[in-house]
Protein backbone atom coordinates (compact mmCIF):
# COMPACT_ATOMS: atom_id res chain seq x y z
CA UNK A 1 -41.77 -51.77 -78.33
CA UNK A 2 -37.94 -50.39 -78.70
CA UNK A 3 -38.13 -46.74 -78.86
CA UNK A 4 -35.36 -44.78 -80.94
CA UNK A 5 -34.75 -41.81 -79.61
CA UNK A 6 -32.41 -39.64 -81.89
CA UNK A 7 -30.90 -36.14 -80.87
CA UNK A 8 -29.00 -34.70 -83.77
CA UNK A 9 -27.25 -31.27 -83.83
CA UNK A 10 -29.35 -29.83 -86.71
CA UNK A 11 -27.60 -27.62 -88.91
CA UNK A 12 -28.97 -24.27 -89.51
CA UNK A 13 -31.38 -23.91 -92.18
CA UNK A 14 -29.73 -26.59 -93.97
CA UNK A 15 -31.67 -29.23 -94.98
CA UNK A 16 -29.66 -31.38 -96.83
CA UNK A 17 -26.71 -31.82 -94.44
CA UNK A 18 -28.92 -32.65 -91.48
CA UNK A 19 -30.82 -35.24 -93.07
CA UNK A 20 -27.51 -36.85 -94.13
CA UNK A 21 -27.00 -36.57 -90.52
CA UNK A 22 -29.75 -38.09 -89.42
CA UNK A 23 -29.39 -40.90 -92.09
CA UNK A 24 -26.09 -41.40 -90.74
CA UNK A 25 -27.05 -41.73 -87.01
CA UNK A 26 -29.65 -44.37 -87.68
CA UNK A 27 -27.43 -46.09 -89.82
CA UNK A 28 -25.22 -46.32 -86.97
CA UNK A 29 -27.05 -48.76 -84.53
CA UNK A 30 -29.11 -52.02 -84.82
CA UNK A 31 -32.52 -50.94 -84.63
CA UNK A 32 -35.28 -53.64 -84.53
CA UNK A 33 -38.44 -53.94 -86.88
CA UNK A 34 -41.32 -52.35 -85.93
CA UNK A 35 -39.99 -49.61 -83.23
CA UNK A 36 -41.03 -46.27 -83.47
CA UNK A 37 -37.75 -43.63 -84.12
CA UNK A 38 -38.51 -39.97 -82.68
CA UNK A 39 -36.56 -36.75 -84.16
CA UNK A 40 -37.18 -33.48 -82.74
CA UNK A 41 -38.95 -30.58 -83.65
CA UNK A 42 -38.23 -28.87 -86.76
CA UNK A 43 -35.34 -31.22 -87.12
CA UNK A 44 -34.45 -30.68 -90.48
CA UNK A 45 -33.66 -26.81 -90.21
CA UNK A 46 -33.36 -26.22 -86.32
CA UNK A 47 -36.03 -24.20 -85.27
CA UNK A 48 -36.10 -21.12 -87.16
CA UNK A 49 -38.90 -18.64 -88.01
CA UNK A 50 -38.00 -18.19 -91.46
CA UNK A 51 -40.82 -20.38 -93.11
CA UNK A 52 -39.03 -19.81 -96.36
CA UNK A 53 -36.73 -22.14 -95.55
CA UNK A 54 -38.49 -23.94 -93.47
CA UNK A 55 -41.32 -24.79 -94.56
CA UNK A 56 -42.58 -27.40 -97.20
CA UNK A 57 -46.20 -28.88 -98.78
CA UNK A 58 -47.30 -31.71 -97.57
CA UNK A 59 -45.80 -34.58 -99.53
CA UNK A 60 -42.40 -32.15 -99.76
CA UNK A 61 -38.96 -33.26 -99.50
CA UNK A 62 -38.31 -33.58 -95.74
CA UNK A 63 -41.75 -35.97 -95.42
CA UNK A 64 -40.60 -37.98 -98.57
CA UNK A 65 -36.89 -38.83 -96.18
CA UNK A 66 -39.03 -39.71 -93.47
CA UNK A 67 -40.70 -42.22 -95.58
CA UNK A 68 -37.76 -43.47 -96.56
CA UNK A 69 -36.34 -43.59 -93.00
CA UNK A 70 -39.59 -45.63 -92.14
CA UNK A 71 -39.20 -48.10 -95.17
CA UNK A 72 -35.11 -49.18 -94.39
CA UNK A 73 -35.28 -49.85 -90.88
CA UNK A 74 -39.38 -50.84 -91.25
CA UNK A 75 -40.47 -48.79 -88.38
CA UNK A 76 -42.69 -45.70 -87.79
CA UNK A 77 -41.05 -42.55 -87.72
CA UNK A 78 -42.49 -39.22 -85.76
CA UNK A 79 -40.40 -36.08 -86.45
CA UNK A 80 -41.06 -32.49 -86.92
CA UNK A 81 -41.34 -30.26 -90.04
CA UNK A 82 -42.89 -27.14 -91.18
CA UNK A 83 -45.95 -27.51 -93.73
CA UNK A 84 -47.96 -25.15 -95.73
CA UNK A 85 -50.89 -24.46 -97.07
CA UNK A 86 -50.78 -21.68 -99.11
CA UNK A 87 -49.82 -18.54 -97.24
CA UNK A 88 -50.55 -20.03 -93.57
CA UNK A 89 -47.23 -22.07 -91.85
CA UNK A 90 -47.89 -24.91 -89.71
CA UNK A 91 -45.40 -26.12 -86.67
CA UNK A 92 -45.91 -29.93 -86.75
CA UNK A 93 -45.38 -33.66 -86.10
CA UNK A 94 -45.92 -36.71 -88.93
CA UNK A 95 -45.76 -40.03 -88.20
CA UNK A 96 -45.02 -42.01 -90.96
CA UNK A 97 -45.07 -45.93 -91.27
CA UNK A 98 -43.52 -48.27 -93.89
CA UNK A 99 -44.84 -47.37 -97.32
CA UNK A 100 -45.36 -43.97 -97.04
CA UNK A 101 -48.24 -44.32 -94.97
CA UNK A 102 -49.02 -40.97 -92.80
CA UNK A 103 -50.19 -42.35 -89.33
CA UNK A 104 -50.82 -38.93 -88.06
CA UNK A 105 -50.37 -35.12 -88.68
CA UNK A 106 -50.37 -33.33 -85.89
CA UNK A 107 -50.01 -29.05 -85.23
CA UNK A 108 -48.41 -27.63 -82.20
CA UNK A 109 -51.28 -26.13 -80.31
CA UNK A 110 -48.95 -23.73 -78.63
CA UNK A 111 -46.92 -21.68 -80.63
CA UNK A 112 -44.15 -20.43 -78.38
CA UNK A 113 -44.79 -16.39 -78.49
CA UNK A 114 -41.14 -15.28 -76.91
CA UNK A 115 -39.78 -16.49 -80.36
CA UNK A 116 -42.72 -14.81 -81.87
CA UNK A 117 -43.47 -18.11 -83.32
CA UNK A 118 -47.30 -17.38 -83.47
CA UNK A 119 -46.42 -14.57 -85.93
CA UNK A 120 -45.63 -16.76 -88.87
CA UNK A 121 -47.05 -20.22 -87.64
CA UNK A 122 -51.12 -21.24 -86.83
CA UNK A 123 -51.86 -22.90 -83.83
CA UNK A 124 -53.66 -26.54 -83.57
CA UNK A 125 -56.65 -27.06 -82.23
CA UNK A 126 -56.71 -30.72 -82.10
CA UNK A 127 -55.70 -33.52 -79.63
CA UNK A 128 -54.20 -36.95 -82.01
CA UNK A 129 -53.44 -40.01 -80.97
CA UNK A 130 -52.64 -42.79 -83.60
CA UNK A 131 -51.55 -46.37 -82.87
CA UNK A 132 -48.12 -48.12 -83.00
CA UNK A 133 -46.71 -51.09 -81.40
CA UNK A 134 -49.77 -51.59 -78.68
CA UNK A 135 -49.49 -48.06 -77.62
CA UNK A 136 -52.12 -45.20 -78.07
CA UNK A 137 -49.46 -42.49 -79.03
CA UNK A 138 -50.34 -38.46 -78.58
CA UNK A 139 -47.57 -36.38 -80.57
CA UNK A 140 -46.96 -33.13 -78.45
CA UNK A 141 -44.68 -29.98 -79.47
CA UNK A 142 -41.86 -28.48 -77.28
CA UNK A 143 -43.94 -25.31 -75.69
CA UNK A 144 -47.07 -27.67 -75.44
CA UNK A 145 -44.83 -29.64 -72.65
CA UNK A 146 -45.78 -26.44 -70.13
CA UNK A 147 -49.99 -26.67 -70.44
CA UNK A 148 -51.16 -29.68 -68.44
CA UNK A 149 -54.01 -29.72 -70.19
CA UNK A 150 -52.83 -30.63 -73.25
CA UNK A 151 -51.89 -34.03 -71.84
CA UNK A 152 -55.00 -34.35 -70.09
CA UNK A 153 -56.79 -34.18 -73.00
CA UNK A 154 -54.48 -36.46 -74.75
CA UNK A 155 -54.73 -39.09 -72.21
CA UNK A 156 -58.71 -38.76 -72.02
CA UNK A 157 -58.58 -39.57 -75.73
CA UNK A 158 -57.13 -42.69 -75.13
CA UNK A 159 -53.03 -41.75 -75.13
CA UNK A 160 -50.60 -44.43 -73.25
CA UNK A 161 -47.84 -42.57 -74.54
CA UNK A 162 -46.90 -38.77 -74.92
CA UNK A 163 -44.40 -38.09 -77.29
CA UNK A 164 -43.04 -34.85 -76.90
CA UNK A 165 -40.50 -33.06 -79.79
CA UNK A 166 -38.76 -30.53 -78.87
CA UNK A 167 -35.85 -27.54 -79.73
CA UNK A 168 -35.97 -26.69 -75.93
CA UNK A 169 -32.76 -24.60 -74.98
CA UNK A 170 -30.39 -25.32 -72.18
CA UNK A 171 -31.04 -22.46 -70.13
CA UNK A 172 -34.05 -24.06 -69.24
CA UNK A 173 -33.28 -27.58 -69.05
CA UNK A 174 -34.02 -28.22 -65.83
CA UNK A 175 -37.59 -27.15 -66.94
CA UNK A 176 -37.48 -29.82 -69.41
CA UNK A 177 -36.72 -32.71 -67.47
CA UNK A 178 -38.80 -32.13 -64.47
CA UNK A 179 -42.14 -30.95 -66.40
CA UNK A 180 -41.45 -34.39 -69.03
CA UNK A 181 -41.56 -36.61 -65.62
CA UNK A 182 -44.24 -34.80 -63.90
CA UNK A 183 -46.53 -35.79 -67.24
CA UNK A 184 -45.71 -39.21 -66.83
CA UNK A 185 -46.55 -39.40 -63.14
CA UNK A 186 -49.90 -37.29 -63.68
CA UNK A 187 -51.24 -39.19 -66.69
CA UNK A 188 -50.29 -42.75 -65.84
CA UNK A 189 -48.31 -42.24 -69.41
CA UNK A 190 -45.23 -43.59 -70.95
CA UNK A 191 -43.37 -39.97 -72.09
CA UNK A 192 -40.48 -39.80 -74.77
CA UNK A 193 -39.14 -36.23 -74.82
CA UNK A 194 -36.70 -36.12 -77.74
CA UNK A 195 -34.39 -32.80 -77.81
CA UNK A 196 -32.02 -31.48 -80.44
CA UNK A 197 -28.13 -30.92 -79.52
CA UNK A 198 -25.68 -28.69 -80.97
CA UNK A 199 -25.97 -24.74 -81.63
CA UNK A 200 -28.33 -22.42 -83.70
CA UNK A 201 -27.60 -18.68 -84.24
CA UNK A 202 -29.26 -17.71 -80.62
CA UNK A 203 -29.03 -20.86 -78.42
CA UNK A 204 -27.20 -24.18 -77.21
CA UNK A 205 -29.21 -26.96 -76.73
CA UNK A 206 -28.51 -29.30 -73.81
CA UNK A 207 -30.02 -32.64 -75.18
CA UNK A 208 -31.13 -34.31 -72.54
CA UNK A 209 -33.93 -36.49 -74.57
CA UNK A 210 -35.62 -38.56 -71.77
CA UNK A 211 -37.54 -42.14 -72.19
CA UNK A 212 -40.06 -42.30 -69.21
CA UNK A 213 -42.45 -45.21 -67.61
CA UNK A 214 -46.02 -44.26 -66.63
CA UNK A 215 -44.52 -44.02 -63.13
CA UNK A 216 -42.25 -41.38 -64.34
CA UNK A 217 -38.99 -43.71 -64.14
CA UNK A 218 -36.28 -42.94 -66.14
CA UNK A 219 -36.08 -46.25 -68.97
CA UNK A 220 -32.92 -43.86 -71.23
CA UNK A 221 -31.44 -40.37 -70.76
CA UNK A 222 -28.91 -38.81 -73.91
CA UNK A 223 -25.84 -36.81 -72.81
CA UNK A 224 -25.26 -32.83 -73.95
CA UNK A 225 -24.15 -34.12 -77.69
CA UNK A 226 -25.48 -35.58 -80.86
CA UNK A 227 -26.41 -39.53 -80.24
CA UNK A 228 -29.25 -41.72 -80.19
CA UNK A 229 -30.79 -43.79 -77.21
CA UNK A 230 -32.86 -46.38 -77.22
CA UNK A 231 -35.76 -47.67 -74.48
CA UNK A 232 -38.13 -50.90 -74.42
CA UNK A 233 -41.73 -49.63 -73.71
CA UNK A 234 -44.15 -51.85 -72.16
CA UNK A 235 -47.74 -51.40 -73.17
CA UNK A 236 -48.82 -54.11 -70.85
CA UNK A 237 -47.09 -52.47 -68.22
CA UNK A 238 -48.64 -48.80 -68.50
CA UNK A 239 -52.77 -50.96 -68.31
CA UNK A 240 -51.25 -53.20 -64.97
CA UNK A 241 -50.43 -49.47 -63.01
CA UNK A 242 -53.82 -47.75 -64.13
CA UNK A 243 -55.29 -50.94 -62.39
CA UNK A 244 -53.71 -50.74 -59.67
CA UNK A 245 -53.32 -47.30 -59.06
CA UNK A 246 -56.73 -45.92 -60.22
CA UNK A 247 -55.85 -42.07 -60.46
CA UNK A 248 -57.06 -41.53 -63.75
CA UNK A 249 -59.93 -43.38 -62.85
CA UNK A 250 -60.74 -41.36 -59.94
CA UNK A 251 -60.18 -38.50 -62.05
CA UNK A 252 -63.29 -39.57 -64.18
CA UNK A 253 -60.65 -40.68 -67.01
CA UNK A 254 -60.73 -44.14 -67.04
């Protein structure tokens, strides 16, 4: 499966010129049927705390470009958005497959509380793991990347691949990187970590959006700027090294 990996320097609370960037990006590169495109969390807006402008009903405008994202290049598309549900905000990832289809719709079960972020957003309280192109795929949330046991839980439900979005700042980008590998080695587990780029009213953002093999090898890296990279993930490959390895298995896993 060719992973898309696609790191765009949101613009603030602006909607509309983001997803044209996005649109663009894609647009840009050859990008096979059937791959599975990443964009980070709260992509559309960069991640701000004003659900006004963040956030949208399910079905809203930002999920209806994602659909149409997944239709022209006839992929499945995982990004971030904010949702809503009357008065309560929801931090999440949607994976969306040609013809609107929602694969899954998953909320960030750790709201990051330095940004006060668990003010104006409810936490998840679910593991999900859909499937695309022979993988098992767990969507994960930027602050979820620090608690373990989020992936362990995600891998004991049947996850080959973590998929982790993220509007993680460069001041702690070393962070990034090493905890993204570390949950590759520890769960067996291809990892995609897809980061934003670019500048938001309190932070840069480093990039850095990593493609990982379940042995924690680096398939793709991005550079410090607005780009996309691409990785080919072996399912087969992920099953051959719990088999030979048997760590999850000894772990009472597998």
């Amino acid at each position: 499966m060719q992973a898309i990996l696609c790191q765009p320097a949101s613009v603030w609370e602006d909607k509309t010129a983001t997803l044209a960037r996005v649109w663009q990006l894609l647009e840009s590169t050859s990008i096979a049927p059937g791959s599975l495109i990443v964009l980070p969390e709260m992509f559309a807006t960069g991640f701000s705390m004003q659900t006004a402008a963040t956030a949208e009903p399910p079905g809203g405008p930002t999920e209806q470009f994602l659909g149409q994202l997944a239709d022209r290049h006839d992929c499945c598309v995982l990004a971030g958005l904010v949702t809503t549900d009357g008065p309560v905000a929801r931090n999440q990832a949607i994976a969306i497959a040609p013809g609107g289809m929602v694969r899954a719709r998953y909320t960030k079960q750790r709201p990051f509380s330095l940004a006060q972020e668990s003010d104006s957003h409810e936490a998840g309280t679910e593991t999900v793991v859909f499937e695309w192109g022979g993988f098992q795929i767990a969507p994960l949330i930027c602050y979820d990347l620090r608690f373990p046991e989020l992936f362990r839980q995600a891998t004991a439900a049947g996850a080959t691949l973590c998929a982790v979005i993220a509007s993680w700042p460069a001041p702690r980008h070393h962070h990034w990187r090493t905890l993204l590998i570390a949950r590759a080695i520890e769960n067996q587990a291809c990892v995609l970590g897809v980061n934003r780029a670019g500048q938001d009213p309190q932070h840069h953002y480093a990039g850095g959006s990593l493609a990982l093999d379940s042995q924690g090898a680096v398939l793709a890296e991005a550079p410090d700027r607005e780009c996309l990279v691409s990785a080919h993930l072996d399912p087969a490959a992920v099953h051959a090294w719990r088999q030979s390895f048997p760590a999850l298995r000894d772990a009472g896993l597998a």
